[in-house]
C-alpha atoms as a PDB file:
ATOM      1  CA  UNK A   1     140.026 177.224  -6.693  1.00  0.00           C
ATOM      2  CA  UNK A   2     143.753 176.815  -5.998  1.00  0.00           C
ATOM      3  CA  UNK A   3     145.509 179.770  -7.799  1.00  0.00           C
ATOM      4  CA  UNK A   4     148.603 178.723  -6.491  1.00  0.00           C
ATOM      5  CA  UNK A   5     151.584 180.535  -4.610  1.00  0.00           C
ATOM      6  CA  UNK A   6     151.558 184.174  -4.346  1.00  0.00           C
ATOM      7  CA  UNK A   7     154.073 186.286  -6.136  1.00  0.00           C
ATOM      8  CA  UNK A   8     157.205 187.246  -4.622  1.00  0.00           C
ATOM      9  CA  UNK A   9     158.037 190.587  -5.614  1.00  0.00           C
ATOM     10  CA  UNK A  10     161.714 192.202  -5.231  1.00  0.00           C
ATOM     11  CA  UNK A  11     163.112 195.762  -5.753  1.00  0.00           C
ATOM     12  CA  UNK A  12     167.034 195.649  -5.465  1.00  0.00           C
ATOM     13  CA  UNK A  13     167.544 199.311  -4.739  1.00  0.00           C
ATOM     14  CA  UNK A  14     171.418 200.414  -5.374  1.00  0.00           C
ATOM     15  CA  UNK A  15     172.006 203.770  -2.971  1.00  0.00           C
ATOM     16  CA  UNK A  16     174.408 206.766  -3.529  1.00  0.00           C
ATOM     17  CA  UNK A  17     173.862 207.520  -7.596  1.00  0.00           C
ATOM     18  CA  UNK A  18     176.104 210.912  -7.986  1.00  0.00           C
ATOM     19  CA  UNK A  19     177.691 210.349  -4.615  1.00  0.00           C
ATOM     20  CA  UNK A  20     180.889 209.421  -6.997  1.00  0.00           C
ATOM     21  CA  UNK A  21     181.652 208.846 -10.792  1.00  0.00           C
ATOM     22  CA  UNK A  22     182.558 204.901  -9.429  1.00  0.00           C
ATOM     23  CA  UNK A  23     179.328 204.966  -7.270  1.00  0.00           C
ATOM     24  CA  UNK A  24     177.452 205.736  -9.732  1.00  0.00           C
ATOM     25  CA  UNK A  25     179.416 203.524 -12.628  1.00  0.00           C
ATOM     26  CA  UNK A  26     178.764 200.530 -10.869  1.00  0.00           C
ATOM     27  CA  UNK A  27     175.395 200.722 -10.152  1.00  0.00           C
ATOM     28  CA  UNK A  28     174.562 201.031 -13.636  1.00  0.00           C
ATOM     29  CA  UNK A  29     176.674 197.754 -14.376  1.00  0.00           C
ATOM     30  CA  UNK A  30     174.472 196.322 -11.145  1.00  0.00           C
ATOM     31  CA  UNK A  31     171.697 196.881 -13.100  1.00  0.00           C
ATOM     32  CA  UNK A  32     173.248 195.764 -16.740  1.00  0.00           C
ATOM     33  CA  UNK A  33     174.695 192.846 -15.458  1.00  0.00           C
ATOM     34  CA  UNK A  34     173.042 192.091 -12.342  1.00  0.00           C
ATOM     35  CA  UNK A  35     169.759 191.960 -10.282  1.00  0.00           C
ATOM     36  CA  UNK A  36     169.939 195.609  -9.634  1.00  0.00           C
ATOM     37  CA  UNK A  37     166.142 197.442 -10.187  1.00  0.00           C
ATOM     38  CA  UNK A  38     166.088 200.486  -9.007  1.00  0.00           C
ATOM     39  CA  UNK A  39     168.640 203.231  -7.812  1.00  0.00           C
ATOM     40  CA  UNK A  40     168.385 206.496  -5.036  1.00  0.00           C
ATOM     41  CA  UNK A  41     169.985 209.616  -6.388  1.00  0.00           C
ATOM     42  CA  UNK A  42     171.523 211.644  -3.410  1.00  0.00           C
ATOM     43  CA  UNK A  43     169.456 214.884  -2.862  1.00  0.00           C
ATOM     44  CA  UNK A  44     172.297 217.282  -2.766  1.00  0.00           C
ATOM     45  CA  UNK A  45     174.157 215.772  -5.903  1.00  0.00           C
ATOM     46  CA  UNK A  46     176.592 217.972  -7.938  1.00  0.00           C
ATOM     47  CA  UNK A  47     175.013 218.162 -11.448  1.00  0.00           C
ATOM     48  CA  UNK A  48     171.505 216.802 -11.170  1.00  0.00           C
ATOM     49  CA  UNK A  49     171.692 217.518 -15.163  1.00  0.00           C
ATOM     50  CA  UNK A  50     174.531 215.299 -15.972  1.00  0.00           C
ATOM     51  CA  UNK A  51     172.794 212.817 -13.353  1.00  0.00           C
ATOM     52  CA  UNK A  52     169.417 212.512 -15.332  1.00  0.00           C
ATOM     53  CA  UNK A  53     171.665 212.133 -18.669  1.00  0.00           C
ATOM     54  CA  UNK A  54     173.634 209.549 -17.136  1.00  0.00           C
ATOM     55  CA  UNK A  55     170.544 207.921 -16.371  1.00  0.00           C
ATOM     56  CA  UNK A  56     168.717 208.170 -19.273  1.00  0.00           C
ATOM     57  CA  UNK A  57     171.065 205.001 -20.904  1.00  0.00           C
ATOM     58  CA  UNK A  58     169.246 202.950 -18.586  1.00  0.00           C
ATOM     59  CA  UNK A  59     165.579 203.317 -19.380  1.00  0.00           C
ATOM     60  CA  UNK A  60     164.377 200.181 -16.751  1.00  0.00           C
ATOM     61  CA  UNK A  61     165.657 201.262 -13.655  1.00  0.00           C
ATOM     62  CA  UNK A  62     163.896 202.653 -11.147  1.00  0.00           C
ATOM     63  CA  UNK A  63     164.897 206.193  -9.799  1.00  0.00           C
ATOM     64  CA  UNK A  64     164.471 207.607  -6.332  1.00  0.00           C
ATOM     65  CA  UNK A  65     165.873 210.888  -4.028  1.00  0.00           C
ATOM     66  CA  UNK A  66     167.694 209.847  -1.533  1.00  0.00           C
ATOM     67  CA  UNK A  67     166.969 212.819   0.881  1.00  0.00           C
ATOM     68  CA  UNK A  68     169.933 214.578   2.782  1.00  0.00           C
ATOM     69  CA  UNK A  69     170.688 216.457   6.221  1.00  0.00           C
ATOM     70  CA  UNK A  70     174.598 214.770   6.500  1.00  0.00           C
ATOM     71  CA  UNK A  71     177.886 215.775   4.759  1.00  0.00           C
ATOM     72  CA  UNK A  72     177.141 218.714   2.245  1.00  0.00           C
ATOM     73  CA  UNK A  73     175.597 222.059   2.166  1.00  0.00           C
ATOM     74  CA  UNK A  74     171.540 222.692   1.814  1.00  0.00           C
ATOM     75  CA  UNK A  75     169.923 223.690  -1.196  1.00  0.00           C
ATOM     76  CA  UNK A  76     168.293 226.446   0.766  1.00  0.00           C
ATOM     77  CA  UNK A  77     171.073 227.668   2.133  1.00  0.00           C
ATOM     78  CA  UNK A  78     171.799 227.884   5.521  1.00  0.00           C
ATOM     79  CA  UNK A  79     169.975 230.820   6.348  1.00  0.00           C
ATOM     80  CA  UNK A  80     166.695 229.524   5.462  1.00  0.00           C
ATOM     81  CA  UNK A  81     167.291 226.315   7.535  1.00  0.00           C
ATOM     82  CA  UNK A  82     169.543 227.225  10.531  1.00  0.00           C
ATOM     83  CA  UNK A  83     168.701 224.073  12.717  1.00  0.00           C
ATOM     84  CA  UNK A  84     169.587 221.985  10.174  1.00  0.00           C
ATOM     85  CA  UNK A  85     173.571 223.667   9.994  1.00  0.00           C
ATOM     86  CA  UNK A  86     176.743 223.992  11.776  1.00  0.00           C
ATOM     87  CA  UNK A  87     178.182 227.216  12.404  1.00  0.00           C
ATOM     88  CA  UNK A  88     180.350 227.086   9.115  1.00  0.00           C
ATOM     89  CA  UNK A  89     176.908 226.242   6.930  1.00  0.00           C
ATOM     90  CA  UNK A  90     176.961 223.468   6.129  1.00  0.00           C
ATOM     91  CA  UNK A  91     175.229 219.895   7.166  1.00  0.00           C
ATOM     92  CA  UNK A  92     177.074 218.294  10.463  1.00  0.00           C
ATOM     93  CA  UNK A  93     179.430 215.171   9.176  1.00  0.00           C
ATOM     94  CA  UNK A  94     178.218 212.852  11.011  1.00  0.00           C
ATOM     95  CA  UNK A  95     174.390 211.662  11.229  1.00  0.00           C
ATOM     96  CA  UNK A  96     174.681 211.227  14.909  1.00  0.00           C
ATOM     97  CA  UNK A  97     174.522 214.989  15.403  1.00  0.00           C
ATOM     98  CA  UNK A  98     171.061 214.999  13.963  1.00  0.00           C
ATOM     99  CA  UNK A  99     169.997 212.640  16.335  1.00  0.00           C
ATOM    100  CA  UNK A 100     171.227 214.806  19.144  1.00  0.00           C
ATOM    101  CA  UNK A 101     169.226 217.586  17.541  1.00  0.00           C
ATOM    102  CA  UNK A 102     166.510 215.474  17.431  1.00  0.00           C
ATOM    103  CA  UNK A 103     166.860 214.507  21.145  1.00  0.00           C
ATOM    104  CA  UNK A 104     167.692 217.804  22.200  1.00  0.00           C
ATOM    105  CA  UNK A 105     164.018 219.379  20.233  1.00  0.00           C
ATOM    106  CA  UNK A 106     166.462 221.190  18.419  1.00  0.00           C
ATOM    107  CA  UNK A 107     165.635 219.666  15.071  1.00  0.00           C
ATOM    108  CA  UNK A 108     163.026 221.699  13.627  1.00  0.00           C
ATOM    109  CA  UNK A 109     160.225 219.520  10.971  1.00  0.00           C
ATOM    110  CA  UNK A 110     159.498 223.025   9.212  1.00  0.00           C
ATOM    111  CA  UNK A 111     163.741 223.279   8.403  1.00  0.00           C
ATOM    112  CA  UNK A 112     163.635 219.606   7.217  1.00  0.00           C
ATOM    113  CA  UNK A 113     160.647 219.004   5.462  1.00  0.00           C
ATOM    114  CA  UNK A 114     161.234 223.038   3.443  1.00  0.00           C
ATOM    115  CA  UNK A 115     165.223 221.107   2.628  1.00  0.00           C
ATOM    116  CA  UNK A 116     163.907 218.185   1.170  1.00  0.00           C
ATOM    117  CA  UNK A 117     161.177 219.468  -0.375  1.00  0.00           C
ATOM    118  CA  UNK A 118     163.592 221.973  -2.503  1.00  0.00           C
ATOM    119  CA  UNK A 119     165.852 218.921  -2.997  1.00  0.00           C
ATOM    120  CA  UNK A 120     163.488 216.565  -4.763  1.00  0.00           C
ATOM    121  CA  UNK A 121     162.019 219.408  -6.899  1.00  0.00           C
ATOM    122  CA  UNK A 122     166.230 220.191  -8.084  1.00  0.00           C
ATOM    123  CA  UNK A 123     166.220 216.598  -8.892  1.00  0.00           C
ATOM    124  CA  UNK A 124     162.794 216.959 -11.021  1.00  0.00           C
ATOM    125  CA  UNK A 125     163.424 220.243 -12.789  1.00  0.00           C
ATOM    126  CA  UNK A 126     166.898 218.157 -13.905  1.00  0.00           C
ATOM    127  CA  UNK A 127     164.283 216.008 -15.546  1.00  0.00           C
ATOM    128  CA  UNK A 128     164.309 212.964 -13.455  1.00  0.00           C
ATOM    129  CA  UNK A 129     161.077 210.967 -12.894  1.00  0.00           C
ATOM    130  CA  UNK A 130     160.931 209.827  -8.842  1.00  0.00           C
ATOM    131  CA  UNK A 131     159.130 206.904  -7.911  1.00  0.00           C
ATOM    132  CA  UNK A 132     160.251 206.456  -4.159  1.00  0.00           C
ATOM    133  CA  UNK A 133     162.618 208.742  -1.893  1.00  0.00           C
ATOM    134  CA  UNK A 134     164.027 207.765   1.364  1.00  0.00           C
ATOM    135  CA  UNK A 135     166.279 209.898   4.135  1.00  0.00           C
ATOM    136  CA  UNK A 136     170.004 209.086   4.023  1.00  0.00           C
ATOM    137  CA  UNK A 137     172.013 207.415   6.896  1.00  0.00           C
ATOM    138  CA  UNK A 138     168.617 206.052   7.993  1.00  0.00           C
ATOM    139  CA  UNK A 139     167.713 209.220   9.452  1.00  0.00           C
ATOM    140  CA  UNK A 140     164.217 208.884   8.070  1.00  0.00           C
ATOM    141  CA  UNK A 141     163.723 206.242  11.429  1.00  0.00           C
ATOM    142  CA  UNK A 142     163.716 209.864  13.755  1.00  0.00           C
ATOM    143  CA  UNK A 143     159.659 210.899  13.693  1.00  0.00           C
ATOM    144  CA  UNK A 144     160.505 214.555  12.287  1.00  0.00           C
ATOM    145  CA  UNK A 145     162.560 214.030   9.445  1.00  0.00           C
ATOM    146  CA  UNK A 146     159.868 210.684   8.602  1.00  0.00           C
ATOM    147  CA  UNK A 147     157.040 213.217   8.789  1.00  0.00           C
ATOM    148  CA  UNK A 148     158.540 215.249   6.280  1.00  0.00           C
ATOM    149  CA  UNK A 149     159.920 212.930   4.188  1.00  0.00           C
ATOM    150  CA  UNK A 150     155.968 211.463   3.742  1.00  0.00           C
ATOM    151  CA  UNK A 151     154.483 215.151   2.982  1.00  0.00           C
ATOM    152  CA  UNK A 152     157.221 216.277   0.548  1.00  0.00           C
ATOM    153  CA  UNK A 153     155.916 212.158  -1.058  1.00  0.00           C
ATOM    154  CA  UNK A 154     152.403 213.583  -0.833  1.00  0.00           C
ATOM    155  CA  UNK A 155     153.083 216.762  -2.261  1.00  0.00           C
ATOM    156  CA  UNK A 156     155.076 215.372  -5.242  1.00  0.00           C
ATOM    157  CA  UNK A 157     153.112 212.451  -6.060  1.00  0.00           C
ATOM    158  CA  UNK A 158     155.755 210.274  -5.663  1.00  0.00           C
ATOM    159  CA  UNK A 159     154.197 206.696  -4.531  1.00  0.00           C
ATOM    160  CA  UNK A 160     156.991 204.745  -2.874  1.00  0.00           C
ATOM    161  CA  UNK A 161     158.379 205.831   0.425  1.00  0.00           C
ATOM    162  CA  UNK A 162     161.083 203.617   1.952  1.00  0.00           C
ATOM    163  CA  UNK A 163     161.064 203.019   5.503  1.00  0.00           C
ATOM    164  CA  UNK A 164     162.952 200.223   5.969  1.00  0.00           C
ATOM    165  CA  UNK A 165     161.995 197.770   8.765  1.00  0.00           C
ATOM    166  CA  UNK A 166     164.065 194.512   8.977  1.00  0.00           C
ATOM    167  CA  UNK A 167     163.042 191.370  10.884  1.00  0.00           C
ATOM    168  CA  UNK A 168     165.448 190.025  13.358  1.00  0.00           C
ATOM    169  CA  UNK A 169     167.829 187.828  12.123  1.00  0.00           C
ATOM    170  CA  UNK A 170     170.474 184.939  13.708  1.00  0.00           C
ATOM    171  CA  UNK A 171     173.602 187.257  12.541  1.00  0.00           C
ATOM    172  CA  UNK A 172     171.971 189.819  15.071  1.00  0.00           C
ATOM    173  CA  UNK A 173     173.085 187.212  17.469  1.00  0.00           C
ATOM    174  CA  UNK A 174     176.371 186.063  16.508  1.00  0.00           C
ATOM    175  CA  UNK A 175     177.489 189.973  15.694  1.00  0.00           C
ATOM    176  CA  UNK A 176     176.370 191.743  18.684  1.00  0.00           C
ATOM    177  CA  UNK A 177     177.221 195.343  18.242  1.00  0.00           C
ATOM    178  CA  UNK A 178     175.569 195.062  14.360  1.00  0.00           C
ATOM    179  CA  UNK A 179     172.771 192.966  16.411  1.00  0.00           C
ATOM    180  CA  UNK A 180     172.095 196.456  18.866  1.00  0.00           C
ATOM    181  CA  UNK A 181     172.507 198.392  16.244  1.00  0.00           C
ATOM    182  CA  UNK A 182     169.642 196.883  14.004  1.00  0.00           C
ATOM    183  CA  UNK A 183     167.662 196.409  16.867  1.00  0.00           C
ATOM    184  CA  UNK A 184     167.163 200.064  17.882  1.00  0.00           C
ATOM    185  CA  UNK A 185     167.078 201.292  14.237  1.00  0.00           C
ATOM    186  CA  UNK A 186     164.126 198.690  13.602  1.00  0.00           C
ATOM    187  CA  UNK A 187     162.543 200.314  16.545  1.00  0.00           C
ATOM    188  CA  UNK A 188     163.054 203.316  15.704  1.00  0.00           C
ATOM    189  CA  UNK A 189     161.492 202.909  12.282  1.00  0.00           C
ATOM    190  CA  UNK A 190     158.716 200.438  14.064  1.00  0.00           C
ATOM    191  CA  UNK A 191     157.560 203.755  16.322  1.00  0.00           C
ATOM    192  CA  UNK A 192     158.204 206.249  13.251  1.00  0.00           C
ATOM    193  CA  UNK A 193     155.848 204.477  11.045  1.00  0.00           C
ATOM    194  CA  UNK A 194     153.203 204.297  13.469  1.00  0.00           C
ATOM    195  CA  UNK A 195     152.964 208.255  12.885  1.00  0.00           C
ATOM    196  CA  UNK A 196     152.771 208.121   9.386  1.00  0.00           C
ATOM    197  CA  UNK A 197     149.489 208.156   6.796  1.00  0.00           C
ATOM    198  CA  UNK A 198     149.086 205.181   3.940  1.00  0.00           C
ATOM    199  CA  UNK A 199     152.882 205.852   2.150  1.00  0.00           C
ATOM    200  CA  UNK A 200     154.593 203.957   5.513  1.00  0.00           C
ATOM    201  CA  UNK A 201     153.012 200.670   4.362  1.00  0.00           C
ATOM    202  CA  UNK A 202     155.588 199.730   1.913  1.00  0.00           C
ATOM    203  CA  UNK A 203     157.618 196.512   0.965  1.00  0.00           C
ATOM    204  CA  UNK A 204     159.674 194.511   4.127  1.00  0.00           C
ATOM    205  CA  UNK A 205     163.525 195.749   3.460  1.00  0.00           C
ATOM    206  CA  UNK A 206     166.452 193.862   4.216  1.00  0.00           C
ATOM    207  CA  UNK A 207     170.061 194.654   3.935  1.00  0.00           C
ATOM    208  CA  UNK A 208     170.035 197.716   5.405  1.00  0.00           C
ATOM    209  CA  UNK A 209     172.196 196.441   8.290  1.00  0.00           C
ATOM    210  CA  UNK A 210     174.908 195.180   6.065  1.00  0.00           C
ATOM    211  CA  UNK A 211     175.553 198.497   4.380  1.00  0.00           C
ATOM    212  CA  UNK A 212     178.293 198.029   2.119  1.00  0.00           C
ATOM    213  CA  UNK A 213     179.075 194.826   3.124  1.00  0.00           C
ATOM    214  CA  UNK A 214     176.452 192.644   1.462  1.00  0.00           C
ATOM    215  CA  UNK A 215     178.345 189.593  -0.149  1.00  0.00           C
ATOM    216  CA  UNK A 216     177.005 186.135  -2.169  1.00  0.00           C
ATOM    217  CA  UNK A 217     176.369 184.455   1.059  1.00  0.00           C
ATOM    218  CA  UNK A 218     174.151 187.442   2.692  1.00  0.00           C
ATOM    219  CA  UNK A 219     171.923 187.757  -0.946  1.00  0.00           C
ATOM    220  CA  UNK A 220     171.720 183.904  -0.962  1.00  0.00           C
ATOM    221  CA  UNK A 221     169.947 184.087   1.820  1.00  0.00           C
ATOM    222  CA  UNK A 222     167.731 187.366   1.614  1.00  0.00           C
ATOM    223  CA  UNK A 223     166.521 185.289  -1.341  1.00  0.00           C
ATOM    224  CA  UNK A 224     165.880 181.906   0.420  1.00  0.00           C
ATOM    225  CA  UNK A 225     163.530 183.667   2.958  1.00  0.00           C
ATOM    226  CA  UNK A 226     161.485 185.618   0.945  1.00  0.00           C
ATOM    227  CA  UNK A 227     158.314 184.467   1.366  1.00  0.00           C
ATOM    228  CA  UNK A 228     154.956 185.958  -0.648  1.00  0.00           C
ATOM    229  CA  UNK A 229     154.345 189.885  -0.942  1.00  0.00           C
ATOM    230  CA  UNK A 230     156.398 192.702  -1.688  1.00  0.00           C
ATOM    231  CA  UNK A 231     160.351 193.413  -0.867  1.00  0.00           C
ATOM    232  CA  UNK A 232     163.473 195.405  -0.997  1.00  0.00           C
ATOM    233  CA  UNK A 233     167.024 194.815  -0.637  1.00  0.00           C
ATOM    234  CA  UNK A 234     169.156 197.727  -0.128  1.00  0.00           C
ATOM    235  CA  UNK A 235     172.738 197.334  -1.680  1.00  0.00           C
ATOM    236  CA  UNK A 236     175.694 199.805  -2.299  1.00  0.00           C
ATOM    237  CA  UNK A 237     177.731 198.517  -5.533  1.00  0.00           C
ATOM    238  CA  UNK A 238     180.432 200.468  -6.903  1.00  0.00           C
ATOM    239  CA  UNK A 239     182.729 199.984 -10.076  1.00  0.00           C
ATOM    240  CA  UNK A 240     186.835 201.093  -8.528  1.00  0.00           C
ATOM    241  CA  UNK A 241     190.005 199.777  -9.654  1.00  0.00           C
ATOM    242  CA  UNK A 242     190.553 198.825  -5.853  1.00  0.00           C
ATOM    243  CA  UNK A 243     188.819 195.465  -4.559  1.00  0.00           C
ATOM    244  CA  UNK A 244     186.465 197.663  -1.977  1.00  0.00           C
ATOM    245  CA  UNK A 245     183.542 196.349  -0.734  1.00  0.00           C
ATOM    246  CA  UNK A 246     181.351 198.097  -3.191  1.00  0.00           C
ATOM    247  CA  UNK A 247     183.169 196.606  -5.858  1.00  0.00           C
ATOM    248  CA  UNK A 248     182.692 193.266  -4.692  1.00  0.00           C
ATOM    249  CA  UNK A 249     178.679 194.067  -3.934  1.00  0.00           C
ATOM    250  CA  UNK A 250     178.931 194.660  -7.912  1.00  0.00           C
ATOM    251  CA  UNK A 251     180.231 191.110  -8.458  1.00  0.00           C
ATOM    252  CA  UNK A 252     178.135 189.083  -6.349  1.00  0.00           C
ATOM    253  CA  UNK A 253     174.883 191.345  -7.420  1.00  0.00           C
ATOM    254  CA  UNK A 254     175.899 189.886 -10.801  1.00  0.00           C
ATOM    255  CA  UNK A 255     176.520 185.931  -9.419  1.00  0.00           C
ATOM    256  CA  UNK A 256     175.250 183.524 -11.956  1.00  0.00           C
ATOM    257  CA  UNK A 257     174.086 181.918  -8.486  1.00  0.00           C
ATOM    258  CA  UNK A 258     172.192 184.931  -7.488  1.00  0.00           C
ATOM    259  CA  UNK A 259     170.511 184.900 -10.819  1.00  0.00           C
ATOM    260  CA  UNK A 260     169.728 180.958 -10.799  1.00  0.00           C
ATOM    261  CA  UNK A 261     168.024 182.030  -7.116  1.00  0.00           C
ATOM    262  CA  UNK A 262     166.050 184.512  -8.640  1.00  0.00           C
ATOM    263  CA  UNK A 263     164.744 182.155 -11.571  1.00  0.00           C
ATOM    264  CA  UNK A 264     164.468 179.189  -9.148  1.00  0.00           C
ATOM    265  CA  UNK A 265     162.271 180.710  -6.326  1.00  0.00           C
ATOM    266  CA  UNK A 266     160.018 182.564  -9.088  1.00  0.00           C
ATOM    267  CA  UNK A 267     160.867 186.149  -7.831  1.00  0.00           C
ATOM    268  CA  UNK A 268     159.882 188.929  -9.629  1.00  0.00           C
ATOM    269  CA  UNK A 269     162.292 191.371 -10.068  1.00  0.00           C
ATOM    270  CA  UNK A 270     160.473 195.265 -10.654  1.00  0.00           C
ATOM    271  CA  UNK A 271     160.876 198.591  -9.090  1.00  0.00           C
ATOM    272  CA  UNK A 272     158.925 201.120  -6.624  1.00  0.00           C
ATOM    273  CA  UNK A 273     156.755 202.508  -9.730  1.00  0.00           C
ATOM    274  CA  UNK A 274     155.627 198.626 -10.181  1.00  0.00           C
ATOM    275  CA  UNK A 275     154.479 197.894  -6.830  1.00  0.00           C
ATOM    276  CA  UNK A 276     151.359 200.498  -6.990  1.00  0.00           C
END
C-alpha cells in the first residue's frame, strides 16, 4: 500500500540566547515571526534566572545548552578545571587554543565533561527544561569534549545531542577557504561520532558553515534539498538597530518566501523534544 512521501521534519535552531539582550531579542522575534523552533542558551550565561523568565513568553520553542570552554570564566572555577584555563582564569578567547590543547593531550575529558556537567545543571536549577545541548564554536567535533558532551546528555536525560555533520555542497567549491574549512570540521565530526553511543545519531544539520551569514538565498535552498527524515538548520538572528548580519538572518528567517517553502514542500516544522 502506497502511504505516500515520507515526512520531512525541520528544527530551525537559533544559537547564542543570553549571549546579548539583541541576541537574544531577535531570536524570540525569529520564532514569533519566523520559522525559528528551537533556541541554545549559552552555558555560562549571566542570569540563567532572568533567561528562563525571558523564555517562558514563548511556550513553543525548543530550549537547549549550548555548552562552553571559549570566552568566559567556568562555573567551577578555575581551580577545579585547570586544563581548561589560562593563567588569568578564565576560558582562552579563541577556540583554536582548545584545539591545541586537544592536540597537545593537554585537554583533559574529566575537566570538560565535570564544566559542562555543572553548566547544564545552573541552567536547570534556573528552571529551564533542555531538550538538546551542543558544544560552542563547534568544539563538540574534538573526540574529548564530544565524549563528554554525550555523558553529561546521558546523565541528564536530555534526548537530543547536536553533532552537526553537513554534506558537501557546490559553495564548498566556489568559496575555497569556507570549502576547507567545512571539510575538516565535517571530518572531524564524521570521526567524533564514530566514538559515540545511540545520542550521535541525530538529524543531518546544515548551516553551520554559514554562521552568521545565512541569507534568503542560502535558506531557499537548505529547503529545496531536504529530502525525507529528520533535519536542522543552525541560524544566528539578532534584533540591533545596526543592519548586521544577524539582523538580516532575522528578516529573511521571517521571508514570506521562506514560509511559502515551508508550506509548499510539506515540511514540518518541530523541535529536538519532537523528534524522539
Amino acid at each position: 500500500m502506497d502511504t505516500g512521501p515520507a515526512p520531512i521534519s525541520l528544527v530551525v535552531n537559533a544559537d547564542d540566547f543570553g549571549l546579548t539582550p539583541d541576541v537574544s531579542r531577535g531570536i524570540l522575534k525569529a520564532h514569533a515571526t519566523g520559522i525559528v523552533t528551537s533556541t541554545s542558551v549559552i552555558g555560562i550565561c549571566a542570569d540563567p534566572a532572568a533567561i528562563a523568565l525571558a523564555l517562558s513568553a514563548a511556550p513553543t520553542l525548543g530550549v537547549g545548552a549550548q555548552l562552553c570552554l571559549v570566552a568566559g570564566t567556568p562555573i567551577l572555577g578555575a581551580a577545579a578545571v585547570p586544563s581548561l584555563v589560562t593563567a588569568g582564569g578564565t576560558f582562552p578567547d579563541h577556540a583554536r587554543e582548545i584545539y591545541l590543547r586537544w592536540a597537545r593531550g593537554d585537554l583533559r575529558g574529566d575537566d570538560v565533561e565535570r564544566e559542562f556537567d555543572a553548566q547544564v545543571t545552573r541552567l536547570r536549577d534556573a528552571g529551564l527544561h533542555l531538550d538538546h545541548l551542543n558544544a560552542d564554536r563547534h568544539l563538540g567535533f574534538i573526540p574529548t569534549v564530544g565524549r563528554s558532551v554525550e555523558a553529561v546528555a546521558r546523565r541528564h536525560k536530555i534526548p537530543g545531542l547536536r553533532m552537526a555533520v553537513e554534506r558537501p555542497n557546490l559553495g564548498w567549491l566556489t568559496e575555497a577557504r569556507r570549502g576547507a574549512a567545512a571539510a575538516a570540521l565535517g571530518t572531524l565530526a564524521w570521526l567524533t561520532r564514530q566514538q559515540l553511543g545511540t545520542l550521535r545519531h541525530g538529524p543531518q544539520t546544515w548551516g553551520y558553515i554559514e554562521s552568521g551569514r545565512l541569507d534568503q538565498i542560502r535558506i531557499l535552498e537548505i529547503l529545496g534539498r531536504l529530502g525525507p527524515g529528520a533535519h536542522e538548520l543552525i541560524c544566528h538572528p539578532g534584533d540591533a538597530d545596526d543592519h548586521c548580519a544577524r539582523t538580516g538572518e532575522l528578516r529573511d528567517l521571517a521571508s514570506p518566501l521562506v514560509k511559502e517553502a515551508v508550506t509548499r514542500r510539506g515540511i514540518r516544522l518541530c523541535r529536538w523534544q519532537d523528534l524522539f
